[in-house]
PDB file of N, CA and C in Angstrom:
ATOM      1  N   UNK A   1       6.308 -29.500  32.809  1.00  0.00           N
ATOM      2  CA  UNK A   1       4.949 -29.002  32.795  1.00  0.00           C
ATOM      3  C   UNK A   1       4.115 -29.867  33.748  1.00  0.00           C
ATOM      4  N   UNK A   2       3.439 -28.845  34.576  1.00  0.00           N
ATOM      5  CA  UNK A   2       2.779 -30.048  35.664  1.00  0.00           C
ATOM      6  C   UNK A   2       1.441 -29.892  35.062  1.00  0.00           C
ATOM      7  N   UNK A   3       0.559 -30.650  36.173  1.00  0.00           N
ATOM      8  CA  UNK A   3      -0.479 -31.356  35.272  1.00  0.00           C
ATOM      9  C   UNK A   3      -2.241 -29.774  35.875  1.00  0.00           C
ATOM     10  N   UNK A   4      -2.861 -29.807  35.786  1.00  0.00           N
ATOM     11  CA  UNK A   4      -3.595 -29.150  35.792  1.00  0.00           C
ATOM     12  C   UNK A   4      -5.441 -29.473  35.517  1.00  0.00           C
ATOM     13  N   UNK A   5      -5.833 -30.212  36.741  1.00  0.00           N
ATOM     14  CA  UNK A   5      -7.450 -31.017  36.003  1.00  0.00           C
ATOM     15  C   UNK A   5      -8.765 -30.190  37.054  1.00  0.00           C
ATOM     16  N   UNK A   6      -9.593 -29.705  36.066  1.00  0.00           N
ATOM     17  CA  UNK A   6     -10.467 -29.392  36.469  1.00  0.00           C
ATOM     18  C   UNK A   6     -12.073 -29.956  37.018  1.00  0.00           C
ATOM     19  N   UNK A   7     -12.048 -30.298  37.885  1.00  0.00           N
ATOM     20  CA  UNK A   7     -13.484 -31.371  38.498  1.00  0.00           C
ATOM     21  C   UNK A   7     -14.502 -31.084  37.876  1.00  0.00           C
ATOM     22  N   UNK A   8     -15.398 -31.630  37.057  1.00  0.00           N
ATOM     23  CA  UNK A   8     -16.689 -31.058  37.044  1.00  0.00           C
ATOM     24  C   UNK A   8     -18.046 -31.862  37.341  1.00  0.00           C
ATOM     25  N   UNK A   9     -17.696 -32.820  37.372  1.00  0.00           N
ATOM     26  CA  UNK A   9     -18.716 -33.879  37.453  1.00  0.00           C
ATOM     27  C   UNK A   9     -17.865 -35.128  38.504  1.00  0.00           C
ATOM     28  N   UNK A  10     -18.833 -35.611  39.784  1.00  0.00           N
ATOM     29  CA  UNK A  10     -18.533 -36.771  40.240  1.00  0.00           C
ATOM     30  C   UNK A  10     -19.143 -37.634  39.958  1.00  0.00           C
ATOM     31  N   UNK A  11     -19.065 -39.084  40.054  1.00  0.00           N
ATOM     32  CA  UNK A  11     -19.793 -40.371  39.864  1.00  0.00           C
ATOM     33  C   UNK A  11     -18.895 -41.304  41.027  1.00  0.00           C
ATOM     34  N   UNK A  12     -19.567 -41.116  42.614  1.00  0.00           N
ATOM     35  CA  UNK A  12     -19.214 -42.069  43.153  1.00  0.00           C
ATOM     36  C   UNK A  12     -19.051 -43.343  42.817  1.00  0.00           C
ATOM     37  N   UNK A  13     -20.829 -43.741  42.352  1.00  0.00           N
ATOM     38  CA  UNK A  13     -21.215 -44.924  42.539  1.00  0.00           C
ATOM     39  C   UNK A  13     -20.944 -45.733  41.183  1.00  0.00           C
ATOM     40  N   UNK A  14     -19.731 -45.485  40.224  1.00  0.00           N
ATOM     41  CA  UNK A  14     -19.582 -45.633  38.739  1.00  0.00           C
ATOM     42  C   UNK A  14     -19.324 -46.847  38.968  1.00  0.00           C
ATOM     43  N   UNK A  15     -20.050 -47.831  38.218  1.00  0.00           N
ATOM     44  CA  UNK A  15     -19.476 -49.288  38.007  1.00  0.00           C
ATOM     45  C   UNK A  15     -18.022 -49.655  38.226  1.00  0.00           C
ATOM     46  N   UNK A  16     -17.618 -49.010  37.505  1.00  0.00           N
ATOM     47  CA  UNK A  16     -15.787 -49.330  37.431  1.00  0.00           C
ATOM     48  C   UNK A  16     -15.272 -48.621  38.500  1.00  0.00           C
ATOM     49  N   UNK A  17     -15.827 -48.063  39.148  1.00  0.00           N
ATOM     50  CA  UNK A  17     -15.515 -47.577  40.869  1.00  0.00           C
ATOM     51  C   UNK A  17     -15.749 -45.989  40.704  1.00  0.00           C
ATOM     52  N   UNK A  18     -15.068 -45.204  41.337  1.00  0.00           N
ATOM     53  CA  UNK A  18     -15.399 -43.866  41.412  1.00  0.00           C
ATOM     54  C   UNK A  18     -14.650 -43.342  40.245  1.00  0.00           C
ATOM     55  N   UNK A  19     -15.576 -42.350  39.828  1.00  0.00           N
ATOM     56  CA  UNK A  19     -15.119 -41.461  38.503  1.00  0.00           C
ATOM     57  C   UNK A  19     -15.518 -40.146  38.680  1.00  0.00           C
ATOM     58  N   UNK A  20     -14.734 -39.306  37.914  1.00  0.00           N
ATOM     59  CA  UNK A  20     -14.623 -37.709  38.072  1.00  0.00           C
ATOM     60  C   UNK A  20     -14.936 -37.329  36.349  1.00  0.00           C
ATOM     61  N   UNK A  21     -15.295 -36.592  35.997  1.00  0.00           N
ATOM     62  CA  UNK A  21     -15.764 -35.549  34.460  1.00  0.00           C
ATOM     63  C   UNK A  21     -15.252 -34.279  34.640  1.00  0.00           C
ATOM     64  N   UNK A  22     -14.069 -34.051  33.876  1.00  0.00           N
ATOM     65  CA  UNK A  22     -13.378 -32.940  34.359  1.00  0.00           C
ATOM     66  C   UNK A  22     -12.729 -32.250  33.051  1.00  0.00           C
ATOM     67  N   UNK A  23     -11.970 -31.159  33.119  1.00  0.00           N
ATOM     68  CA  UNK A  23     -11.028 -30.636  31.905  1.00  0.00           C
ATOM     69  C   UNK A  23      -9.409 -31.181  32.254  1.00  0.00           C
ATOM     70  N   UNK A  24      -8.966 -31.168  31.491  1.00  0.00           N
ATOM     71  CA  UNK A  24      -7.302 -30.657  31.808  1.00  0.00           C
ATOM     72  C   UNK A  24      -6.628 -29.864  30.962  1.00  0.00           C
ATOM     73  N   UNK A  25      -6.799 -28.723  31.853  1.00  0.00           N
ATOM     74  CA  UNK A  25      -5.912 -27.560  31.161  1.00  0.00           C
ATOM     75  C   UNK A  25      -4.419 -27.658  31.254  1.00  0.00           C
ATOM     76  N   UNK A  26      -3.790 -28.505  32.096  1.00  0.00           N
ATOM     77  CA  UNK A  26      -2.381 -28.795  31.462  1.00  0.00           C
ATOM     78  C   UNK A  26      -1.806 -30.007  32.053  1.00  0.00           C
ATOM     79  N   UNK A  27      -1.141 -30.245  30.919  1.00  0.00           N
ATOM     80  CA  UNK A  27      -0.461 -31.593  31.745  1.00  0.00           C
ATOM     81  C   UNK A  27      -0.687 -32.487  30.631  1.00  0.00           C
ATOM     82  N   UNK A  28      -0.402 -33.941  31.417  1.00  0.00           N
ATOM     83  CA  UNK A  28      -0.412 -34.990  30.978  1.00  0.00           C
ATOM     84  C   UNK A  28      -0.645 -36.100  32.157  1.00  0.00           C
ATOM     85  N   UNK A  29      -2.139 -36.879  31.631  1.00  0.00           N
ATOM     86  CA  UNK A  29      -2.128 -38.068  33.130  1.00  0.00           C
ATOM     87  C   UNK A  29      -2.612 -39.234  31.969  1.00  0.00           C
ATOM     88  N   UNK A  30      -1.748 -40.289  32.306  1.00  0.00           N
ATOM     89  CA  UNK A  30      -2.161 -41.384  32.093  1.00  0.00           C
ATOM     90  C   UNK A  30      -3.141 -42.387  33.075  1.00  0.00           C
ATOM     91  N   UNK A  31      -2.829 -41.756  34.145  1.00  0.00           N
ATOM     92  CA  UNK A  31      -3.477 -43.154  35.293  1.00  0.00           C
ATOM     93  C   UNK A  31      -2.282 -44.011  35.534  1.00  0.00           C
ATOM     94  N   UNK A  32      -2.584 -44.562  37.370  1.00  0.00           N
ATOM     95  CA  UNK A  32      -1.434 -45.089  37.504  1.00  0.00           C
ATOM     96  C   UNK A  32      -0.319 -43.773  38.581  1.00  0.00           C
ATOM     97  N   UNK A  33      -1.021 -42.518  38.191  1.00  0.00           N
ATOM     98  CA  UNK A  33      -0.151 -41.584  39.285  1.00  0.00           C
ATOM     99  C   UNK A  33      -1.053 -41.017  40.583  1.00  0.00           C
ATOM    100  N   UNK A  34      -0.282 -40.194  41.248  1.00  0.00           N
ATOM    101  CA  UNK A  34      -0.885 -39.189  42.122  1.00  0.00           C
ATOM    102  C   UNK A  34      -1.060 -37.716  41.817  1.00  0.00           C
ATOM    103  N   UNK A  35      -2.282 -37.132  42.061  1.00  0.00           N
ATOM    104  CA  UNK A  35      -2.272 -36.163  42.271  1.00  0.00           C
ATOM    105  C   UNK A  35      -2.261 -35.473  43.285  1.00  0.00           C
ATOM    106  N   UNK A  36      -2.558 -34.138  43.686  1.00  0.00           N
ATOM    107  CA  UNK A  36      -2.783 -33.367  44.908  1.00  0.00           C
ATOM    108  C   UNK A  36      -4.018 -32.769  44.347  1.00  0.00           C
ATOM    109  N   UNK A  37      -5.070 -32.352  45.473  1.00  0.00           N
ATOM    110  CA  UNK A  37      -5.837 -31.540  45.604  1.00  0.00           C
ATOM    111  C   UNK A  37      -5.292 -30.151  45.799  1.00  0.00           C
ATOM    112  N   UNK A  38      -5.585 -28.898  45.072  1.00  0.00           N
ATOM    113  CA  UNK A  38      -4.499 -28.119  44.863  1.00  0.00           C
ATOM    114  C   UNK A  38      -4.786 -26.739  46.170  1.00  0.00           C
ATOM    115  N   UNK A  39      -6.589 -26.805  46.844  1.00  0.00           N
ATOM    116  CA  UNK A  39      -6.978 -26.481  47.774  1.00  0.00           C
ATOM    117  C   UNK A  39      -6.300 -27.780  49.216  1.00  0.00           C
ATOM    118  N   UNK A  40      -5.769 -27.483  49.899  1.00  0.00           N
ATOM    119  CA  UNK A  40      -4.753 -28.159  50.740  1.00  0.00           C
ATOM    120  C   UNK A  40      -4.262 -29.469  50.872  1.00  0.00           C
ATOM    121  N   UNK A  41      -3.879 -29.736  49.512  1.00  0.00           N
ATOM    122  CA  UNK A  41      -2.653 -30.634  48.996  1.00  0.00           C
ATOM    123  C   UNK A  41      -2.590 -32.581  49.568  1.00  0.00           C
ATOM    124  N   UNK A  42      -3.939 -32.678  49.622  1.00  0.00           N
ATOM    125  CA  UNK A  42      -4.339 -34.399  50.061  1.00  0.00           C
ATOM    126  C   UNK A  42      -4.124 -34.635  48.393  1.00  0.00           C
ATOM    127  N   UNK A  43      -3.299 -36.059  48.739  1.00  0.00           N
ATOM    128  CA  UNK A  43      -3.582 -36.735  47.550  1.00  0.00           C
ATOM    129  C   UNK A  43      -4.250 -37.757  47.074  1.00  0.00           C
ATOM    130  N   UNK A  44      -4.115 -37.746  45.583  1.00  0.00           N
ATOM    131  CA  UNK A  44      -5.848 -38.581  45.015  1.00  0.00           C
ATOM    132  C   UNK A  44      -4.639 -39.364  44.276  1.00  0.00           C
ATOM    133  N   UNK A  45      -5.329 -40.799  44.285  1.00  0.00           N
ATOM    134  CA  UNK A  45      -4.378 -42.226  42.973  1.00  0.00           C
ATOM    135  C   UNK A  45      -5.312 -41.910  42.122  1.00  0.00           C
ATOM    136  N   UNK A  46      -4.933 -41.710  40.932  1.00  0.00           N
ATOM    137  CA  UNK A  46      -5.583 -42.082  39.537  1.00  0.00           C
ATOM    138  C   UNK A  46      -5.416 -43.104  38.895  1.00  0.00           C
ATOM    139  N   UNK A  47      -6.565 -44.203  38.993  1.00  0.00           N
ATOM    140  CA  UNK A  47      -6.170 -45.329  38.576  1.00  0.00           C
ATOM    141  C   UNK A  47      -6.743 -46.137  37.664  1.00  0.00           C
ATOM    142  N   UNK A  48      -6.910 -44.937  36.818  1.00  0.00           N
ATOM    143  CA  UNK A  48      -7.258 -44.926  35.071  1.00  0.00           C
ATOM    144  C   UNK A  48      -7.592 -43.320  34.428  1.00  0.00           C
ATOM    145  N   UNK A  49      -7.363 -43.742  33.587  1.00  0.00           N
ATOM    146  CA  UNK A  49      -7.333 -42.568  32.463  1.00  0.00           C
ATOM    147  C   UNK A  49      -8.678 -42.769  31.731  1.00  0.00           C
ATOM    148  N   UNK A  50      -9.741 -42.323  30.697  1.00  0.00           N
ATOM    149  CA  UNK A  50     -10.624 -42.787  30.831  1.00  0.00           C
ATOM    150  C   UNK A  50     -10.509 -42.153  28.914  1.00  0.00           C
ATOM    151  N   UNK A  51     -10.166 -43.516  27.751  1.00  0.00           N
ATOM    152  CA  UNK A  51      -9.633 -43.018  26.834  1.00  0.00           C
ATOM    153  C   UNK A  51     -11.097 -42.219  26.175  1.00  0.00           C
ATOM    154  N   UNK A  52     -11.832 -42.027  26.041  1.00  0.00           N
ATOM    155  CA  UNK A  52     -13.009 -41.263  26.002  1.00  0.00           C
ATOM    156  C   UNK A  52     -12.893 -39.932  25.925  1.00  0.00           C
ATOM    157  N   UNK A  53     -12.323 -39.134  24.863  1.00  0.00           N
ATOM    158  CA  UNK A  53     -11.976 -37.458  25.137  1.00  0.00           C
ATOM    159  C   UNK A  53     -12.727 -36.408  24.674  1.00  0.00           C
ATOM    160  N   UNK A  54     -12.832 -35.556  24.820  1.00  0.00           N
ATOM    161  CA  UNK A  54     -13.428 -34.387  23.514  1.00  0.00           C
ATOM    162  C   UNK A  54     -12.589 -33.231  24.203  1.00  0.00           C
ATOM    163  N   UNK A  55     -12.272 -32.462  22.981  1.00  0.00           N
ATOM    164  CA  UNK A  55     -11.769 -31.584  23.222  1.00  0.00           C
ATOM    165  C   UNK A  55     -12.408 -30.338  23.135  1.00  0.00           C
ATOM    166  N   UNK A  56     -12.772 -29.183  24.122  1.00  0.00           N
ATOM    167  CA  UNK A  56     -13.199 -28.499  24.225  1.00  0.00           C
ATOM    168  C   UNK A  56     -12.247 -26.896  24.556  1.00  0.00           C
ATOM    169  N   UNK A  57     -13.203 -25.764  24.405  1.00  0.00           N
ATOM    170  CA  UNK A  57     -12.717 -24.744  24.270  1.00  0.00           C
ATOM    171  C   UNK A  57     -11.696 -24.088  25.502  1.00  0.00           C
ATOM    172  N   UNK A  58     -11.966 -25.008  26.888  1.00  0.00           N
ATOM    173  CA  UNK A  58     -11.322 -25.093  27.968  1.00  0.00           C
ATOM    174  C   UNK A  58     -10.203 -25.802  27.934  1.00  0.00           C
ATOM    175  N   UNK A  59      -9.756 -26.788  27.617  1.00  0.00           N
ATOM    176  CA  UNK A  59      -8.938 -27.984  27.321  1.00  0.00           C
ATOM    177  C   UNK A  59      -9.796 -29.041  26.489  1.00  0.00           C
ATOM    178  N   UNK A  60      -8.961 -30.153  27.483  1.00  0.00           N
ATOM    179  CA  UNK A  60      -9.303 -31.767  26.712  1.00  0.00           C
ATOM    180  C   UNK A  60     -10.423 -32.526  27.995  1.00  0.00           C
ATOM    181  N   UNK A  61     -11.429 -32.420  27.645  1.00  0.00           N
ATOM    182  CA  UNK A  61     -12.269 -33.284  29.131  1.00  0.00           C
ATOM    183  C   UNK A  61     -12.401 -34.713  28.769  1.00  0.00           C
ATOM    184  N   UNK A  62     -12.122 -35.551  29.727  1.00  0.00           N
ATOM    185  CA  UNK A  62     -11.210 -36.348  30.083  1.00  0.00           C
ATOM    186  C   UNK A  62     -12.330 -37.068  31.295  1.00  0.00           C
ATOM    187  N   UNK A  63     -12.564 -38.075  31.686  1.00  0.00           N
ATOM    188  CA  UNK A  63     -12.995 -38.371  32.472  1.00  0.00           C
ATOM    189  C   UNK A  63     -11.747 -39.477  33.741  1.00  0.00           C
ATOM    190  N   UNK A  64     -11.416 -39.999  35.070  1.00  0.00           N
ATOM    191  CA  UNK A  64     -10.485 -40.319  35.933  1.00  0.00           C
ATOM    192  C   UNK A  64     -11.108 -41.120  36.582  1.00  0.00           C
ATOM    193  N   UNK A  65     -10.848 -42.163  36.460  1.00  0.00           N
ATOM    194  CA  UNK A  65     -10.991 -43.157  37.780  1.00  0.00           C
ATOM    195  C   UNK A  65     -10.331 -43.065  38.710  1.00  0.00           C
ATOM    196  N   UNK A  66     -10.948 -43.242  39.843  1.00  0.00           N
ATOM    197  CA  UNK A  66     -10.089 -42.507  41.533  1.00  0.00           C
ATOM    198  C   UNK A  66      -9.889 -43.691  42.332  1.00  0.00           C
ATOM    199  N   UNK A  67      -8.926 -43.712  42.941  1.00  0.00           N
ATOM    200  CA  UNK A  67      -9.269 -44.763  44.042  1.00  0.00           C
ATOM    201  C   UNK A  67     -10.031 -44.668  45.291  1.00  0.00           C
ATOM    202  N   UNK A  68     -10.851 -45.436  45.522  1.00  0.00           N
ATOM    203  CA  UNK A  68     -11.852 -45.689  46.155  1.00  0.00           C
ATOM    204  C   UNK A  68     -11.404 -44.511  47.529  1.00  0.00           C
ATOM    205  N   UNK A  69     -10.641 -45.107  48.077  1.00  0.00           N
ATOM    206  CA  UNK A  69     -10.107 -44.225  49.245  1.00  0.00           C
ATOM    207  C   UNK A  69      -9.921 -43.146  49.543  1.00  0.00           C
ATOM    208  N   UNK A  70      -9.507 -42.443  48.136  1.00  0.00           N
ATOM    209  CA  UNK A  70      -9.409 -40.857  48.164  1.00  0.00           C
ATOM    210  C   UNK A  70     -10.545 -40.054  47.510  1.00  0.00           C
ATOM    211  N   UNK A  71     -11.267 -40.737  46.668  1.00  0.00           N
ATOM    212  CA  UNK A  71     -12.295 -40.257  45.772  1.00  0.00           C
ATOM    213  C   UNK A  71     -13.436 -39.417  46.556  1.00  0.00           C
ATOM    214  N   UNK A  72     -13.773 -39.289  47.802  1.00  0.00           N
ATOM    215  CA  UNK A  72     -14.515 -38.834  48.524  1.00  0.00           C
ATOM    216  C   UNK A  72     -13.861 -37.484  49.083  1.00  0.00           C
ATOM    217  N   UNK A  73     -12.577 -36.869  48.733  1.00  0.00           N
ATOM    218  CA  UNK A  73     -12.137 -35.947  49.096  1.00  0.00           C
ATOM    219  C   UNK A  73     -12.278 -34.881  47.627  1.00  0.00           C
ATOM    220  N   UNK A  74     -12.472 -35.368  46.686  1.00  0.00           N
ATOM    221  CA  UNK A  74     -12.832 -34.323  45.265  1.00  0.00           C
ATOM    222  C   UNK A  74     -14.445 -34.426  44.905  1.00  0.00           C
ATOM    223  N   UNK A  75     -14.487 -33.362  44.659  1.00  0.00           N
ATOM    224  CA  UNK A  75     -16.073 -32.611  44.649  1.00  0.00           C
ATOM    225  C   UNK A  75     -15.999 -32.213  43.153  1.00  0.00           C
ATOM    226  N   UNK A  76     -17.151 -31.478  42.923  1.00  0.00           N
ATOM    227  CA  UNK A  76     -17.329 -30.792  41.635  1.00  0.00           C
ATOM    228  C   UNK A  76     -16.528 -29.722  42.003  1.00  0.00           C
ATOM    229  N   UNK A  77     -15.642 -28.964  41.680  1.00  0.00           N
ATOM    230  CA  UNK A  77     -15.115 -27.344  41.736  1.00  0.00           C
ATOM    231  C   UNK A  77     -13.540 -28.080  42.340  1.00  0.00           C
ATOM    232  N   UNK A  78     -13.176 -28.605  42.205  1.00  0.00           N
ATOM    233  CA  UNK A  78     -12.000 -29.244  43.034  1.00  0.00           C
ATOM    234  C   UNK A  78     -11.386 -29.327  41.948  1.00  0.00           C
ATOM    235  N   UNK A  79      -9.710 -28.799  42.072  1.00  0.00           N
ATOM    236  CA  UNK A  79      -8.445 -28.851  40.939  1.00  0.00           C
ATOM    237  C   UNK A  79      -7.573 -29.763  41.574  1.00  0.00           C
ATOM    238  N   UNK A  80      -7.145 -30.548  40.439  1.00  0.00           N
ATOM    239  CA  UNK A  80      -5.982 -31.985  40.679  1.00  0.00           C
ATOM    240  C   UNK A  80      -4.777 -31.089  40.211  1.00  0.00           C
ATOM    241  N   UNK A  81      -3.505 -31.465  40.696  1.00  0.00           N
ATOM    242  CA  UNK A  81      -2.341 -30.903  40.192  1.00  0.00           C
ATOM    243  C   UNK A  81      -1.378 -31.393  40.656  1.00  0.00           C
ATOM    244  N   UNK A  82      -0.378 -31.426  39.887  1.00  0.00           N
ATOM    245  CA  UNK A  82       0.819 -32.915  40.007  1.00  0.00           C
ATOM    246  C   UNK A  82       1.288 -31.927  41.338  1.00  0.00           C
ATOM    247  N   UNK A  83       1.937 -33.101  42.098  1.00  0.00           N
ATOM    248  CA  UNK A  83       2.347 -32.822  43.341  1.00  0.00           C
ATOM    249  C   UNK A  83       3.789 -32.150  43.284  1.00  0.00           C
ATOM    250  N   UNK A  84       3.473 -31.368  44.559  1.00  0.00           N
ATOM    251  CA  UNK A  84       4.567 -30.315  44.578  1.00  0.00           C
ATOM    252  C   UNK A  84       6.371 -31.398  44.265  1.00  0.00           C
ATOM    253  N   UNK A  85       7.246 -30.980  43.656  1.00  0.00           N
ATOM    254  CA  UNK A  85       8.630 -31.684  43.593  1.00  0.00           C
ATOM    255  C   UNK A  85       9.256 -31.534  45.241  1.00  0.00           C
ATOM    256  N   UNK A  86       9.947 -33.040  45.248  1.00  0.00           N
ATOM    257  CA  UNK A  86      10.680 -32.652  46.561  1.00  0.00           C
ATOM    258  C   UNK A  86      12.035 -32.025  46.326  1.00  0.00           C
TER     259      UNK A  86
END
């Protein structure tokens, strides 16, 4: 089962570095992996999980710490999704 996260909120400037407010309708992310941007497939490090959850009628929203480097390529409306298998 690959992973499936929905953007909804950015926070460049988040203390603990860049953060995203999002759903995940499927999957499983701990932090610590990569994703893909699922609109043409750049990838994002997730490099925290953000244990803070509620579960809502969409999924589980979830908030992601990004790494600095890639975090400027996900917007609000932007889907994460585990990267294609080689």
């Amino acid at each position: 089962m690959g992973v499936r996260y929905r953007v909804q909120q950015t926070f460049p400037g988040h203390v603990a570095g860049p953060m995203v407010l999002g759903v995940l309708e499927d999957g499983v992310i701990r932090g610590g992996e990569t994703l893909v941007l699922e609109d043409g497939g750049a990838p994002v490090r997730v490099t925290r999980f953000d244990v803070h959850t509620r579960q809502t009628d969409q999924g589980l929203e979830v908030g992601l710490q990004l790494h600095p480097e890639d975090a400027p390529r996900v917007t609000a409306g932007s889907t994460l999704v585990s990267p294609p298998e080689a």
